[in-house]
Protein backbone atom coordinates (compact mmCIF):
# COMPACT_ATOMS: atom_id res chain seq x y z
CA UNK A 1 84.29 -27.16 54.79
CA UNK A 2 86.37 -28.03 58.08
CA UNK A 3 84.69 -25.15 59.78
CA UNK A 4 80.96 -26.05 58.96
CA UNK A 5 81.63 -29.80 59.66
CA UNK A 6 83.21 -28.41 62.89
CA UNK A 7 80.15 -26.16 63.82
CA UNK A 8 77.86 -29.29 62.83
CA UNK A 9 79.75 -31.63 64.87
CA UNK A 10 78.35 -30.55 68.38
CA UNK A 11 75.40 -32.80 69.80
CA UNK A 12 71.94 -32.46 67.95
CA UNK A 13 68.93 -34.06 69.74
CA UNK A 14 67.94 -37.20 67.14
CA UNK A 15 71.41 -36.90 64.94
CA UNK A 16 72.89 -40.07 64.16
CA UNK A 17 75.44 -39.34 61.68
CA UNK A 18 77.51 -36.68 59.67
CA UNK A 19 78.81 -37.45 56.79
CA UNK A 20 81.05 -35.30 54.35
CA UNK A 21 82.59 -35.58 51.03
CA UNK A 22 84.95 -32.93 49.20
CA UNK A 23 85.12 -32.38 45.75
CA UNK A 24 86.92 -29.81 43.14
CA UNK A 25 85.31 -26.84 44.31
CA UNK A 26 82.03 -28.54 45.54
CA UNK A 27 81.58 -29.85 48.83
CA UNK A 28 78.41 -31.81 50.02
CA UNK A 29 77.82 -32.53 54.09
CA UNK A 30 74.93 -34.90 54.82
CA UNK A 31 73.48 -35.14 58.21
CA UNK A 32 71.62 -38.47 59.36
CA UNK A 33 68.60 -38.29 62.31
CA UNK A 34 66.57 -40.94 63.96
CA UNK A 35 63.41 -42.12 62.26
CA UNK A 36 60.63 -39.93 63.09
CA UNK A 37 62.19 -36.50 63.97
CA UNK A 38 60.71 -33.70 62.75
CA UNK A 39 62.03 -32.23 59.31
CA UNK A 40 61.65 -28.38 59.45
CA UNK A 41 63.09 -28.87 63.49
CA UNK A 42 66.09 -30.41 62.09
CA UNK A 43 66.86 -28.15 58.95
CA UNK A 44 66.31 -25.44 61.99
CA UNK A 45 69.39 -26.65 64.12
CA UNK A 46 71.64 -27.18 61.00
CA UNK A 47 70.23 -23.40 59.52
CA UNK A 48 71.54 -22.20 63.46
CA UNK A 49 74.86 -23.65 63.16
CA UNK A 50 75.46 -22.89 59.19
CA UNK A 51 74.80 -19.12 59.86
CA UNK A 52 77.36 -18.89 62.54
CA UNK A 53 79.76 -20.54 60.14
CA UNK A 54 79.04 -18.58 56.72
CA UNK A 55 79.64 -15.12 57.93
CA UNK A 56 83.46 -16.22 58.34
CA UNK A 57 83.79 -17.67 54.86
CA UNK A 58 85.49 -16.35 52.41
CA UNK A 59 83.69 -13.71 50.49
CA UNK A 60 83.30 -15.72 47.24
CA UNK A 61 82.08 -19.08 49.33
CA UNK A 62 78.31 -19.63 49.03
CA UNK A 63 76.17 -22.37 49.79
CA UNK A 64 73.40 -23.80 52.16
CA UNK A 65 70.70 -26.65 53.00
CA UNK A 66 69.52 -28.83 50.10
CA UNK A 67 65.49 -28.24 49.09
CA UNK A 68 63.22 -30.59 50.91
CA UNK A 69 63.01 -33.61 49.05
CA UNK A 70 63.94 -37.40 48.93
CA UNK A 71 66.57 -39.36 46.84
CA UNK A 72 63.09 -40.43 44.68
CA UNK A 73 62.05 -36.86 44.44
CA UNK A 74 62.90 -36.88 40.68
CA UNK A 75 59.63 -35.89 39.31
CA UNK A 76 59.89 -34.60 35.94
CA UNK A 77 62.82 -33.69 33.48
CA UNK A 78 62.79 -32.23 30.31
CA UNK A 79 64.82 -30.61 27.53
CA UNK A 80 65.25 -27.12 25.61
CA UNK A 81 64.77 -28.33 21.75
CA UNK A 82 64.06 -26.30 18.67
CA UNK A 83 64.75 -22.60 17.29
CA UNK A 84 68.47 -21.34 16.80
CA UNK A 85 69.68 -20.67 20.32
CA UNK A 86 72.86 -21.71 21.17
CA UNK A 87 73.53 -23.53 25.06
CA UNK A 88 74.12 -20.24 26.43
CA UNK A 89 70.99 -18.84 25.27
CA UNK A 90 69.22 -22.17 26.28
CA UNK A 91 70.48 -21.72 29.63
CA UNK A 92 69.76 -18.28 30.40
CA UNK A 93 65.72 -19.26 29.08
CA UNK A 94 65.95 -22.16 31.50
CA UNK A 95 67.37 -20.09 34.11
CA UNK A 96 65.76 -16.99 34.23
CA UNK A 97 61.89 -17.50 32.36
CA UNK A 98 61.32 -21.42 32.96
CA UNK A 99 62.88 -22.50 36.19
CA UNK A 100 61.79 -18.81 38.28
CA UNK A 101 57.75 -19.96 37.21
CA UNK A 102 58.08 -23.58 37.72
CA UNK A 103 59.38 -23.12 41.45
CA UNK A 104 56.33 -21.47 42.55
CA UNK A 105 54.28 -24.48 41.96
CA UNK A 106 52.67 -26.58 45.10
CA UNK A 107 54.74 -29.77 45.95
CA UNK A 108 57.54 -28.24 43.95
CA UNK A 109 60.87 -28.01 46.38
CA UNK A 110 63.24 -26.87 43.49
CA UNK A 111 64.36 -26.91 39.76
CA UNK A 112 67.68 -27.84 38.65
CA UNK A 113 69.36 -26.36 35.66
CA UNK A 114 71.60 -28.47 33.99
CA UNK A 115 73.79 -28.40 30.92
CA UNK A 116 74.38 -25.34 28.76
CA UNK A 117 77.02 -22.87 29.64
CA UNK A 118 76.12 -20.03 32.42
CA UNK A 119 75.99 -16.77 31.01
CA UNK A 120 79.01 -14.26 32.77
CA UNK A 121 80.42 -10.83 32.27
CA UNK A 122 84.41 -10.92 31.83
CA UNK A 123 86.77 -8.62 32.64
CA UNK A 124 90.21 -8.67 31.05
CA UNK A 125 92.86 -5.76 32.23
CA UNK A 126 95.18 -4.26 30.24
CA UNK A 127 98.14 -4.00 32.48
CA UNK A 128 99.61 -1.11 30.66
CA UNK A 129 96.59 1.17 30.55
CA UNK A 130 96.54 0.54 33.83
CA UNK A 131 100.09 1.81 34.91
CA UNK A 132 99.43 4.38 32.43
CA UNK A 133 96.38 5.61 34.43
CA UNK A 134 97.82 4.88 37.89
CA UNK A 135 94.99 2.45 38.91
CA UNK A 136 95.47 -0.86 40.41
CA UNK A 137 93.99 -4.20 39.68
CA UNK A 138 92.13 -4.05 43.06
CA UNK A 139 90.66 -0.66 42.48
CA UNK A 140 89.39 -2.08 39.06
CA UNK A 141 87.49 -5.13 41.14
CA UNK A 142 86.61 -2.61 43.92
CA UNK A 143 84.76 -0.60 41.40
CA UNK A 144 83.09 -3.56 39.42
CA UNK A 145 81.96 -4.88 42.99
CA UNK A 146 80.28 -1.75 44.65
CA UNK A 147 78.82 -0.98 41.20
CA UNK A 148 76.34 -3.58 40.46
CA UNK A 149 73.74 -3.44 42.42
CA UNK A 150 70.17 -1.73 42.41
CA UNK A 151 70.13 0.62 45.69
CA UNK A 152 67.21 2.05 47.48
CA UNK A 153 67.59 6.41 48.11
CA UNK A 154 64.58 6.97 50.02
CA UNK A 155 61.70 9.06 49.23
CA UNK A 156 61.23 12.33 48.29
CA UNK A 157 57.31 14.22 49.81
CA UNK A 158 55.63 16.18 47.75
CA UNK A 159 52.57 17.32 49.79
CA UNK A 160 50.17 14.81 49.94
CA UNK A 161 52.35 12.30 47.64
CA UNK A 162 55.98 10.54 48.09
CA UNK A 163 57.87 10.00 45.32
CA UNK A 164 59.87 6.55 45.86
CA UNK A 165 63.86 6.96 44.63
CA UNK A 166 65.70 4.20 43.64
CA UNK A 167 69.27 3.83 42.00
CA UNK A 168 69.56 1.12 39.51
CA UNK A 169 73.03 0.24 38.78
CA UNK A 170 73.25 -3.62 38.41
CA UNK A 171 75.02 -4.05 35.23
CA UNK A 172 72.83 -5.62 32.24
CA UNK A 173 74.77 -5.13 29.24
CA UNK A 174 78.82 -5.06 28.61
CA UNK A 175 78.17 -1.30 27.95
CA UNK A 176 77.17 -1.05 31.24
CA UNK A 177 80.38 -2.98 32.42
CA UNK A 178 82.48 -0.35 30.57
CA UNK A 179 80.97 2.65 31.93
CA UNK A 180 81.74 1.80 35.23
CA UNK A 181 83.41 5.16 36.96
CA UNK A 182 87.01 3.83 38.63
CA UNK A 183 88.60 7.01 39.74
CA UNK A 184 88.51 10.65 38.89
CA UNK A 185 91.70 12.28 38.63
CA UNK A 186 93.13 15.16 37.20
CA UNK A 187 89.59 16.37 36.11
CA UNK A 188 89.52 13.04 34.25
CA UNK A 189 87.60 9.80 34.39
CA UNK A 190 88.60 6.78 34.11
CA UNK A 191 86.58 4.18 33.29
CA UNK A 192 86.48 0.22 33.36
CA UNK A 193 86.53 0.16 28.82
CA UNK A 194 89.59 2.79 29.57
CA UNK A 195 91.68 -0.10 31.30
CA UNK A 196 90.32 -2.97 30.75
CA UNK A 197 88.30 -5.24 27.98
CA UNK A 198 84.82 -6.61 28.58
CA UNK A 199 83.20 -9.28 27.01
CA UNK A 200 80.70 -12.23 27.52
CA UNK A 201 81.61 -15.30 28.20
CA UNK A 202 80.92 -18.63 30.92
CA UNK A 203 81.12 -19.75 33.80
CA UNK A 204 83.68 -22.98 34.60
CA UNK A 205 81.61 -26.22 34.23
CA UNK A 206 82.05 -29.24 35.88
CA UNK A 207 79.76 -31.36 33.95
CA UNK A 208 77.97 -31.59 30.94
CA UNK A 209 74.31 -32.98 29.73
CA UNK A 210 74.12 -34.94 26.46
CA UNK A 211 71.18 -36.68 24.65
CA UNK A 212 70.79 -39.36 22.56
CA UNK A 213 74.10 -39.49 21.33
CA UNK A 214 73.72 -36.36 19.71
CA UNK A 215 75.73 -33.68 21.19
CA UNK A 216 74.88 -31.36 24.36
CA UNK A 217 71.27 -30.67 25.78
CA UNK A 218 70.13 -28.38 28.28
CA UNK A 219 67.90 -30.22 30.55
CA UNK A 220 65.70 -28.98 33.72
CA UNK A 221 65.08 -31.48 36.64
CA UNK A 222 61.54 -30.88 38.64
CA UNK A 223 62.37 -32.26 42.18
CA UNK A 224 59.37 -32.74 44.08
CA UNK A 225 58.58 -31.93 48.25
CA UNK A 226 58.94 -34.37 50.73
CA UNK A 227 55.36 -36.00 51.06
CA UNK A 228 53.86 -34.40 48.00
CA UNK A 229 51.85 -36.01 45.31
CA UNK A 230 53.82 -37.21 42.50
CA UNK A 231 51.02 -37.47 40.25
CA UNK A 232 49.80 -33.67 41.20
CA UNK A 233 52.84 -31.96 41.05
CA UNK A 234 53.51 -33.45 37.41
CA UNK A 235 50.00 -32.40 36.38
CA UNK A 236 50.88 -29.25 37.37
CA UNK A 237 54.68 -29.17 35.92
CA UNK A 238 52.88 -29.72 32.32
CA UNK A 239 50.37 -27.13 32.56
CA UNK A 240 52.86 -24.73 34.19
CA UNK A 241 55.30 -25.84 30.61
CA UNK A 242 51.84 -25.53 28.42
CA UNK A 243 51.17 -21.93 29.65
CA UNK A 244 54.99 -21.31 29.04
CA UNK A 245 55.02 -22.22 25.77
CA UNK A 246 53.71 -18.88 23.95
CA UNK A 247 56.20 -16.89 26.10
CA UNK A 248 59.15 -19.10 24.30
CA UNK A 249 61.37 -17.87 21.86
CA UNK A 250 60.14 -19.13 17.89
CA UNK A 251 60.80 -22.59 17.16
CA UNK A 252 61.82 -23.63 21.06
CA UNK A 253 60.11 -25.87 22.80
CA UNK A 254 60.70 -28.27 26.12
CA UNK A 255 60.40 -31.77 25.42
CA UNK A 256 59.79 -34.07 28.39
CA UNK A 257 61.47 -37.49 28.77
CA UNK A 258 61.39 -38.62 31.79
CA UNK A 259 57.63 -38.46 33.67
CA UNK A 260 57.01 -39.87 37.22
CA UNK A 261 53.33 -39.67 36.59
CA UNK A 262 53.33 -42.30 33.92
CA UNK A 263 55.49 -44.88 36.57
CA UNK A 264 52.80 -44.28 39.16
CA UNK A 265 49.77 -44.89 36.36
CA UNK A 266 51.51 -47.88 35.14
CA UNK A 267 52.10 -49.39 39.04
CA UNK A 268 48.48 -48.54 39.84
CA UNK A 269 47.43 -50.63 36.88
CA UNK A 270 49.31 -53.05 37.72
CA UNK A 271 48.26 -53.35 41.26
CA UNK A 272 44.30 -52.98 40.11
CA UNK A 273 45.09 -56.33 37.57
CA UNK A 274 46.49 -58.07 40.16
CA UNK A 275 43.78 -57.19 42.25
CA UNK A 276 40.99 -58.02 39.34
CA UNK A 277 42.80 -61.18 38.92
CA UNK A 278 42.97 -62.15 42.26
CA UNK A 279 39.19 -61.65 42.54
CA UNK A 280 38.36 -63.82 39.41
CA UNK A 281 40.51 -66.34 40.86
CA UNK A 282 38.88 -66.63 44.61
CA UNK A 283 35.94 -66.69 43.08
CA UNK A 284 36.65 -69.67 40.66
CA UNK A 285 37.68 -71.28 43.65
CA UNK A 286 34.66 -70.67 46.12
CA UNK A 287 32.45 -71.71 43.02
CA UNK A 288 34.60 -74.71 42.62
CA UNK A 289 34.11 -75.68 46.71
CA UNK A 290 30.85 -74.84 46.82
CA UNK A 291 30.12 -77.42 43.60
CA UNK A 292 31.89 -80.13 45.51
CA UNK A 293 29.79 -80.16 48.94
CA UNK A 294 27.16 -82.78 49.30
């Protein structure tokens, strides 16, 4: 994080302040501009000075620019309830069926998973088999690294037509993960299941989501674009969820409980009584003036 807060550091037209704080593996730098600057012009001079700074990370460092939204861009959250699946399984529907359709709504700027436990494939040597087979831990990662991945290998022409080629080799199932070729030698293959046990398990967590007292939850939080209309984009976060629904596993369903649209129908009604009131009560009045004049 020293080198991106070093690379942000030099003078940006309108910046007022950077701020940075660290975390176990987690760190979170906030820039501050002048009232009135342009958005999209200042997310383009951070983007500039983050891509000089990424390409020298370390190759398991990711990260980037927050989505486009406000500290009161909480539109909409909801929870995976119902059916038999366990948080994994919760998390994997939120991650990979819910959250993908729900992003490509207007006024949306993102959709945060939460909760659950992150589906991963794990890799556990066997340090003998190994030695046994002369292969080295960092041939083992070499192989799982360049080996899961969907490649393009051109085209092929066939007179008038051109048949498209393309390699699929990103690993989907643990069998997958155990077929992986390490090294030929001796007229033998060895593979990753030859040296090595897979399995599924998680991801490390550094948080958890609970409701109502009642154990863990999986929750999804709709964060809505800068400017956009709160009441609009939760219109269209419910039908989005509605349409969803069939494509759901049997007996799981999201369950909403907390709804921006129903604060802004509630202030609006409470701004139009005021209003109504208001109106009653001038008029009251004028009647009451106009009763008194000679």
């Amino acid at each position: 994080w020293i080198s991106a807060e070093f690379a942000l550091t030099p003078d940006i037209t309108n910046k007022k302040m950077l701020r940075s704080v660290s975390k176990y593996a987690l760190t979170d730098i906030t820039l501050d501009f002048e009232d009135g600057t342009d958005i999209y012009w200042a997310r383009n001079q951070v983007g500039e000075r983050l891509a000089n700074v990424m390409k020298d990370l370390p190759a398991n460092i990711s990260g980037g620019m927050a989505p486009i939204t406000t500290p009161l861009g909480e539109m909409l959250m909801f929870t995976i309830e119902g059916g038999d699946l366990s948080l994994a399984e919760r998390r994997s529907l939120l991650d990979w069926v819910i959250r993908p359709a729900l992003r490509t709504l207007p006024g949306v700027a993102d959709v945060n998973s939460l909760g659950g436990l992150v589906r991963s494939f794990e890799v556990v040597p066997d340090n003998a088999a190994l030695q046994a087979r002369g292969i080295s831990q960092d041939q083992l990662q070499r192989a799982l690294e360049t080996n899961n991945r969907n490649d393009g290998a051109g085209r092929l022409g066939d007179g008038e037509e051109v048949l498209l080629v393309r390699a699929e080799g990103a690993i989907k199932t643990l069998d997958d993960v155990r077929a992986i070729v390490i090294a030929a030698k001796d007229g033998m293959t060895v593979r990753v299941g030859d040296v090595a046990a897979a399995r599924i398990g998680s991801m490390t967590r550094y948080g958890a989501v609970t409701k109502d007292g009642k154990g863990e939850a999986v929750e999804g939080l709709v964060l809505g674009l800068r400017g956009a209309n709160a009441q609009k984009v939760v219109d269209g976060v419910k039908a989005k969820l509605k349409e969803l629904a069939p494509m759901l596993p049997k007996g799981v369903h999201t369950e909403i409980f907390y709804d921006r649209g129903n604060l802004v129908e509630r202030a609006v009604r409470t701004v139009t009584k005021a209003l109504m009131e208001a109106i009653v009560l001038g008029g009251i009045l004028v009647l009451l003036f106009l009763g008194n004049l000679p």
